[in-house]
Structures are given as structure tokens and as C-alpha cells.
C-alpha atoms as a PDB file:
ATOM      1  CA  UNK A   1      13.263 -61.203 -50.624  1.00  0.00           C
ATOM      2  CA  UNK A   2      16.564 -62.603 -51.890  1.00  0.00           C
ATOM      3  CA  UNK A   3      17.873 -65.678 -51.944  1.00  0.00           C
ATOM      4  CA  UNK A   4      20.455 -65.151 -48.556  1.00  0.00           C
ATOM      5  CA  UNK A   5      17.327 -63.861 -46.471  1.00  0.00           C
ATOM      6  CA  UNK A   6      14.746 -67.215 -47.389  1.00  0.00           C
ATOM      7  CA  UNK A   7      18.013 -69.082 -46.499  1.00  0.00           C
ATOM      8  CA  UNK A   8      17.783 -67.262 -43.184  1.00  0.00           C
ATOM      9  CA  UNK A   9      14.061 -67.961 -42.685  1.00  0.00           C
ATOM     10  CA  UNK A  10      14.166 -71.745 -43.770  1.00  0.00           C
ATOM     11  CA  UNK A  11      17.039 -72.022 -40.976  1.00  0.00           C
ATOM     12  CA  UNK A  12      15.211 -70.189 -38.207  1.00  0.00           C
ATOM     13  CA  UNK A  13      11.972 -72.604 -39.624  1.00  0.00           C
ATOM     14  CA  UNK A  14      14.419 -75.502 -39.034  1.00  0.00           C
ATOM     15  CA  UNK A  15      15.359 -74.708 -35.695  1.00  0.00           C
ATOM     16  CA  UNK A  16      12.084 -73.955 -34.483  1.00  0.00           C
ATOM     17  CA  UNK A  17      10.401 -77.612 -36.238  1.00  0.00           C
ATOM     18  CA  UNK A  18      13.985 -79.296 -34.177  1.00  0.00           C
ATOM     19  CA  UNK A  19      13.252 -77.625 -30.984  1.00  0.00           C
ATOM     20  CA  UNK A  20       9.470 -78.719 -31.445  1.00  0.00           C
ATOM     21  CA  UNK A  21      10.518 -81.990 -32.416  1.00  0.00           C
ATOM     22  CA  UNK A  22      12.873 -82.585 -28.741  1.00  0.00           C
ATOM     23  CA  UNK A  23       9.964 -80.904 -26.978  1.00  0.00           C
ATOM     24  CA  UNK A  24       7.973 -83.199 -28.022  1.00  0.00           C
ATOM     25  CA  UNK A  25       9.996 -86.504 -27.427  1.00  0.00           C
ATOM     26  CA  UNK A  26      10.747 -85.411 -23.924  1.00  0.00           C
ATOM     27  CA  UNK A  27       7.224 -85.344 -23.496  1.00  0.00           C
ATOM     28  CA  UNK A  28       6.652 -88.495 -24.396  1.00  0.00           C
ATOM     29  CA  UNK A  29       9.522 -89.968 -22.649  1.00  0.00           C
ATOM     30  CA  UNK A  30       8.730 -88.373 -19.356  1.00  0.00           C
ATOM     31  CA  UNK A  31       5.059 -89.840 -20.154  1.00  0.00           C
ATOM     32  CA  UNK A  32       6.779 -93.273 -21.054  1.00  0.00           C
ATOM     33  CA  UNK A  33       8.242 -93.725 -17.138  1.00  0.00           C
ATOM     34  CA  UNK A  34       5.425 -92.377 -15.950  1.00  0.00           C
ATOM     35  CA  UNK A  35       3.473 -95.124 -17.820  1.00  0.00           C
ATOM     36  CA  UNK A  36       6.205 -97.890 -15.993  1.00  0.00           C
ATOM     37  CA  UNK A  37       6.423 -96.418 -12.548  1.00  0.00           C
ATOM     38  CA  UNK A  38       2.617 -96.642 -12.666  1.00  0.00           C
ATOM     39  CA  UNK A  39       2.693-100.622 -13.991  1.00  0.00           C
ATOM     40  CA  UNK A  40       5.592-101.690 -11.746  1.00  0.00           C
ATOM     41  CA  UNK A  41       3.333-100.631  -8.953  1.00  0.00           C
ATOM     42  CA  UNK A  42       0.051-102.464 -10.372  1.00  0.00           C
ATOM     43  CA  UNK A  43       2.446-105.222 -10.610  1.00  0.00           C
ATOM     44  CA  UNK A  44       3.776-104.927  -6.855  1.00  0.00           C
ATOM     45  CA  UNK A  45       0.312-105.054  -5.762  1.00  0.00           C
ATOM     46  CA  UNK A  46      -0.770-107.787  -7.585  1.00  0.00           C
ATOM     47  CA  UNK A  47       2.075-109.408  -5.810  1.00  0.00           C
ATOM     48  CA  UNK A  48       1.684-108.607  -2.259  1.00  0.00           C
ATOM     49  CA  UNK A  49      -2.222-108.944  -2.884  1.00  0.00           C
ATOM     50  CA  UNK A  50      -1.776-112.741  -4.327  1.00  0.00           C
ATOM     51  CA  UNK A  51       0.322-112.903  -0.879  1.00  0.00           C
ATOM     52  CA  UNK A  52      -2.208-111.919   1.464  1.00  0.00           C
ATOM     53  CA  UNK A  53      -4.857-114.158  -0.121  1.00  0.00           C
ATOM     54  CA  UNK A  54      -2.708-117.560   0.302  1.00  0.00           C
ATOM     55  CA  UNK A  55      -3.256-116.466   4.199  1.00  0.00           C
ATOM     56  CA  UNK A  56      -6.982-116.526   3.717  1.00  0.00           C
ATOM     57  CA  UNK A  57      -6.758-119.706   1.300  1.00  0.00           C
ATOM     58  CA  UNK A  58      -4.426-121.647   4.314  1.00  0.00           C
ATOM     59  CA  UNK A  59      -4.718-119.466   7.141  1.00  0.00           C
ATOM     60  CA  UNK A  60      -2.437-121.886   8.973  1.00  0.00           C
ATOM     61  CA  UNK A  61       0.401-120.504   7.359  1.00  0.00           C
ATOM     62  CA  UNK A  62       0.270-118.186  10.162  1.00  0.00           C
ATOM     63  CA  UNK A  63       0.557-120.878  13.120  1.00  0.00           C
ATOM     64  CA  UNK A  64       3.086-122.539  11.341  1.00  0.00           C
ATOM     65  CA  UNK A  65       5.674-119.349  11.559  1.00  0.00           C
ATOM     66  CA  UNK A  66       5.683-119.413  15.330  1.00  0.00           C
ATOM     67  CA  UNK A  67       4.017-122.663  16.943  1.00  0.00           C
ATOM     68  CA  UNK A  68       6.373-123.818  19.524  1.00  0.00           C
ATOM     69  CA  UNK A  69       5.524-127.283  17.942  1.00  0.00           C
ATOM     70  CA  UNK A  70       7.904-128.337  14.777  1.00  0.00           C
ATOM     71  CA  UNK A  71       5.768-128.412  11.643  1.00  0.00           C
ATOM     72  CA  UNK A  72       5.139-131.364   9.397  1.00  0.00           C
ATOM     73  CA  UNK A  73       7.016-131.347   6.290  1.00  0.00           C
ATOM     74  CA  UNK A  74       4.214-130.700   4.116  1.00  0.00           C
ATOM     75  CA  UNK A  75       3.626-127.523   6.397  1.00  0.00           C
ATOM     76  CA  UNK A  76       7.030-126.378   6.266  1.00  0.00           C
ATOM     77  CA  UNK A  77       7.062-127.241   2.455  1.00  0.00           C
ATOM     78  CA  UNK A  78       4.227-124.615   1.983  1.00  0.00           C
ATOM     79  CA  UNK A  79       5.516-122.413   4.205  1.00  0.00           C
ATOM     80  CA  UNK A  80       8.956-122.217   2.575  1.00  0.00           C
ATOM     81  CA  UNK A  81       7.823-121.832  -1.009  1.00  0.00           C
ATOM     82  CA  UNK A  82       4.999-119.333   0.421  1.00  0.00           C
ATOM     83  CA  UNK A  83       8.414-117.733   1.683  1.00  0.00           C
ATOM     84  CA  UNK A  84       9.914-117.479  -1.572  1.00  0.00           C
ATOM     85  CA  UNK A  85       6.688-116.225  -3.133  1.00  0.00           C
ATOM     86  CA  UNK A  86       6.892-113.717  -0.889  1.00  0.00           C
ATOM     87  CA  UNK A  87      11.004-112.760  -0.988  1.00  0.00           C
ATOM     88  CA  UNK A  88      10.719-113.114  -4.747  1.00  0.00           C
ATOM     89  CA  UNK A  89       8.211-109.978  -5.030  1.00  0.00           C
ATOM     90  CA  UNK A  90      10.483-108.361  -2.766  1.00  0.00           C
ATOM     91  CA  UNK A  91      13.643-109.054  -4.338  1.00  0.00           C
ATOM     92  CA  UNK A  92      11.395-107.954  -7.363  1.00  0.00           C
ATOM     93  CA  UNK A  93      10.494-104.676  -5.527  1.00  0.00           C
ATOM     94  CA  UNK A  94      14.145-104.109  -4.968  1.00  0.00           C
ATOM     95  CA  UNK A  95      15.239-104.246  -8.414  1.00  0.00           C
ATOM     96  CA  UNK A  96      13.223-101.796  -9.472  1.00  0.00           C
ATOM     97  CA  UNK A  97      13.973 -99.582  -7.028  1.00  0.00           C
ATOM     98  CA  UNK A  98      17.791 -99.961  -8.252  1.00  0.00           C
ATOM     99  CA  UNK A  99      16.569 -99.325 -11.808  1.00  0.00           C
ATOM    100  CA  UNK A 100      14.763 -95.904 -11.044  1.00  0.00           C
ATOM    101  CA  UNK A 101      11.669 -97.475 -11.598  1.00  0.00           C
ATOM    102  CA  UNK A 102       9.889 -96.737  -8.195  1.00  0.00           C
ATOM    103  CA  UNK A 103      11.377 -94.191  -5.840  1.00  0.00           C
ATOM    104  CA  UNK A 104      12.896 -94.905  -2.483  1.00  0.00           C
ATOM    105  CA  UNK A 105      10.049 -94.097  -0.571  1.00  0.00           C
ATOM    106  CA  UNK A 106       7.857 -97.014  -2.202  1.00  0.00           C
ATOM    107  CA  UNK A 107      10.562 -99.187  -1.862  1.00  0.00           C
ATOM    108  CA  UNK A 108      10.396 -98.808   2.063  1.00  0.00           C
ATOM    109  CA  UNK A 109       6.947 -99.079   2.150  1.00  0.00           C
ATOM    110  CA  UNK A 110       7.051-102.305   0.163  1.00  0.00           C
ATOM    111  CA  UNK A 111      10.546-103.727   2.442  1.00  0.00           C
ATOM    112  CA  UNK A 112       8.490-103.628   5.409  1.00  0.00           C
ATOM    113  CA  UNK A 113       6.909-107.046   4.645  1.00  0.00           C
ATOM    114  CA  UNK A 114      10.537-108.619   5.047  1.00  0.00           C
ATOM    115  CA  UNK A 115      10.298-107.831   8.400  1.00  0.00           C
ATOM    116  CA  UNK A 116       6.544-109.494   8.818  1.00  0.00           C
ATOM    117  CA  UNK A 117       7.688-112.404   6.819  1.00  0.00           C
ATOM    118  CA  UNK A 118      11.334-113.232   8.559  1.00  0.00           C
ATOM    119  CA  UNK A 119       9.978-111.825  11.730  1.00  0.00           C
ATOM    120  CA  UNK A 120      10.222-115.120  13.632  1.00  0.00           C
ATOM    121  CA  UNK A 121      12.788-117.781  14.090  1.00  0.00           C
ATOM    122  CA  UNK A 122      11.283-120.318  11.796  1.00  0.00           C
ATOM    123  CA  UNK A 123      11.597-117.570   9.444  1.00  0.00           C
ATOM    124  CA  UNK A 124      14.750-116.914   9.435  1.00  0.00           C
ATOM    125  CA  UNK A 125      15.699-120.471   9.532  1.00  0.00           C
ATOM    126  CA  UNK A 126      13.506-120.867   6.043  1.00  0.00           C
ATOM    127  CA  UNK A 127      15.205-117.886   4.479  1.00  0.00           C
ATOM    128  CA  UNK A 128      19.025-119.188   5.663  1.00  0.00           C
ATOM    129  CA  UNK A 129      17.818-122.187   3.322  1.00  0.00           C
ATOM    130  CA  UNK A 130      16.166-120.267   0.029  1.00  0.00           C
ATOM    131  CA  UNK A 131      18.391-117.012   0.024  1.00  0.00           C
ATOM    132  CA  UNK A 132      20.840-119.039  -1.967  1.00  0.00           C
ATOM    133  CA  UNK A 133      17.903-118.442  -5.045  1.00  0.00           C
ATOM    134  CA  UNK A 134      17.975-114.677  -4.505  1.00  0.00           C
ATOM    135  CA  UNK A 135      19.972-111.536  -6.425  1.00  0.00           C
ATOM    136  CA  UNK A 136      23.485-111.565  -4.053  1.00  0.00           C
ATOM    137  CA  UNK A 137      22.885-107.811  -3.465  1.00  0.00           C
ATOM    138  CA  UNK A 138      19.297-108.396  -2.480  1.00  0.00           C
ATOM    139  CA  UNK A 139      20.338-111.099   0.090  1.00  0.00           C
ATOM    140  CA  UNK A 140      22.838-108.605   1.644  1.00  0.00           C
ATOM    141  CA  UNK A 141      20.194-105.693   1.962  1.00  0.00           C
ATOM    142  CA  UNK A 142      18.283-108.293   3.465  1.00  0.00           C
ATOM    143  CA  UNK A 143      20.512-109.599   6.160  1.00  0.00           C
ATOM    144  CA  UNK A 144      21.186-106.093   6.820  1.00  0.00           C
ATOM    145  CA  UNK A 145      17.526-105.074   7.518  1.00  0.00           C
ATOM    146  CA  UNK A 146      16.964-108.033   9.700  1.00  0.00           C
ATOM    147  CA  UNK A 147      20.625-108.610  11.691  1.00  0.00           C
ATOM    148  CA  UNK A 148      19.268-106.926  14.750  1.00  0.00           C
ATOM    149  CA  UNK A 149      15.938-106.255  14.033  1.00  0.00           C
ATOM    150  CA  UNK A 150      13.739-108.126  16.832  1.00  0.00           C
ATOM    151  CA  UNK A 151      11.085-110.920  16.337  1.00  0.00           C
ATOM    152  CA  UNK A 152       7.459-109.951  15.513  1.00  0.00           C
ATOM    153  CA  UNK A 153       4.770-110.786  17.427  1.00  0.00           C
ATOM    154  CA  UNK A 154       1.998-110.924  15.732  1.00  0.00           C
ATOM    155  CA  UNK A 155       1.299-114.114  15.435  1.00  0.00           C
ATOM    156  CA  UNK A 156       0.714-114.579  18.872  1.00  0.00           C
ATOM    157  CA  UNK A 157      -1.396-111.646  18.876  1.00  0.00           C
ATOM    158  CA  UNK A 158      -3.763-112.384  16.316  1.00  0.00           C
ATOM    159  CA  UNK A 159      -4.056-116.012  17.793  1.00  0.00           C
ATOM    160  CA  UNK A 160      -5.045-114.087  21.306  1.00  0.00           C
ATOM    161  CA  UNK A 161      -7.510-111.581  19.513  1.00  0.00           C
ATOM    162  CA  UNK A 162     -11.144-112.964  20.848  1.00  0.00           C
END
């Protein structure tokens, strides 16, 4: 073998050890979103779970949204920082959606609670007050979901269930 030819063979050797090498990494980066997708979606329901149990810790909460009666202020105090508890893993939901990091489909599965939470008038009064501590673009896919988008009644359902 001369010299020219295990030039030619360390080359082709190089090559192949490069194009193992990229293989590889895009492997590992396709593994590496996977791995984030899949812990921005723990984290979402950690989120919307820690919301649902603040219903069962103060089921009043509930009441509160739509009782023709004006709450207290502690009342609306909890309800408005439930509120933002609530937006904020939203809002949360939504930037990761704008970052590629959950697809569009999971982020309108995980919008619909906007709906639930500013489904009443009381709710949308609270959120004309916080939305001021929200992303700007967030707050206008917000107002956009809910501008004509009719009250919710289940509140006055569940209170009716026997």
C-alpha cells in the first residue's frame, strides 16, 4: 500500500468517525427536547393540579366567582391571587408554546382553563385589575380568546347538582 492510498483510507476513516460523530449528536439533541417537552408538561400539571386542589382546600372559591352577593375583601383577596396563580401557569403554558417547547395542540388543551377561570363577570373584573403583571403578548391572546366568548355556567350548575 503506498503512502497516497493510506492517505485515502485515513480520509474515508475520517469521514465516516465525522458522520458518526453528527449522527450521534442529533441523537442526543432530538433526545434532549424530548427530555424538556416531557418536563414542561410534568411541570404544567403540577400547576393546574396545585390549582384544582386550592378548590378542594377553600371550595368557596367557587361561590365567590358568581354569587350575586359582593364578596368580602378577604374573599376577593383570595380569589384574585388564586386568579393570578392560575393566569400565571397559563401565561407560563403560553410561553412555552412560543418557544417550541410544547406543540399547539397542548397549548389549546391547557388555554381552555382561561375560559373556566374568566368565565364570569367577577372574573373578568379581577383579571382587568392583575393583567397589568402579565407578558403584554399573553394579555392580548387573552383578551382575544375571551372578547366575545360567553359567561360559564358552571358555577351555578355545580351549586344545583343534588
Amino acid at each position: 500500500m503506498t503512502l497516497e492510498q493510506a492517505a485515502l483510507i485515513a480520509q474515508i476513516a475520517g469521514v465516516v468517525v465525522v458522520a458518526a460523530t453528527l449522527i450521534y449528536l442529533a441523537i442526543q439533541v432530538h433526545q434532549g427536547a424530548r427530555q424538556m417537552r416531557s418536563e414542561a408538561r410534568q411541570a404544567q400539571l403540577t400547576y393546574d393540579q396545585t390549582g384544582v386542589y386550592k378548590f378542594v382546600d377553600f371550595p368557596e372559591l367557587g361561590r365567590i366567582f358568581s354569587q350575586a352577593e359582593t364578596p368580602s375583601f378577604e374573599q376577593k383577596t383570595r380569589l384574585f391571587f388564586w386568579m393570578i396563580g392560575q393566569m400565571r401557569a397559563r401565561e407560563y403554558e403560553w410561553l412555552q408554546y412560543q418557544n417550541g417547547a410544547i406543540t399547539k395542540e397542548s397549548w389549546e388543551t391547557y388555554r381552555g382553563v382561561i375560559f373556566f377561570v374568566l368565565g364570569t363577570v367577577r372574573g373578568r373584573a379581577l383579571w382587568d385589575i392583575c393583567r397589568t403583571y402579565f407578558n403584554p403578548g399573553f394579555v392580548d391572546v387573552v383578551d382575544a380568546m375571551v372578547k366575545d366568548a360567553p359567561e360559564v355556567d358552571l358555577w351555578d350548575r355545580l351549586e344545583a347538582v343534588e
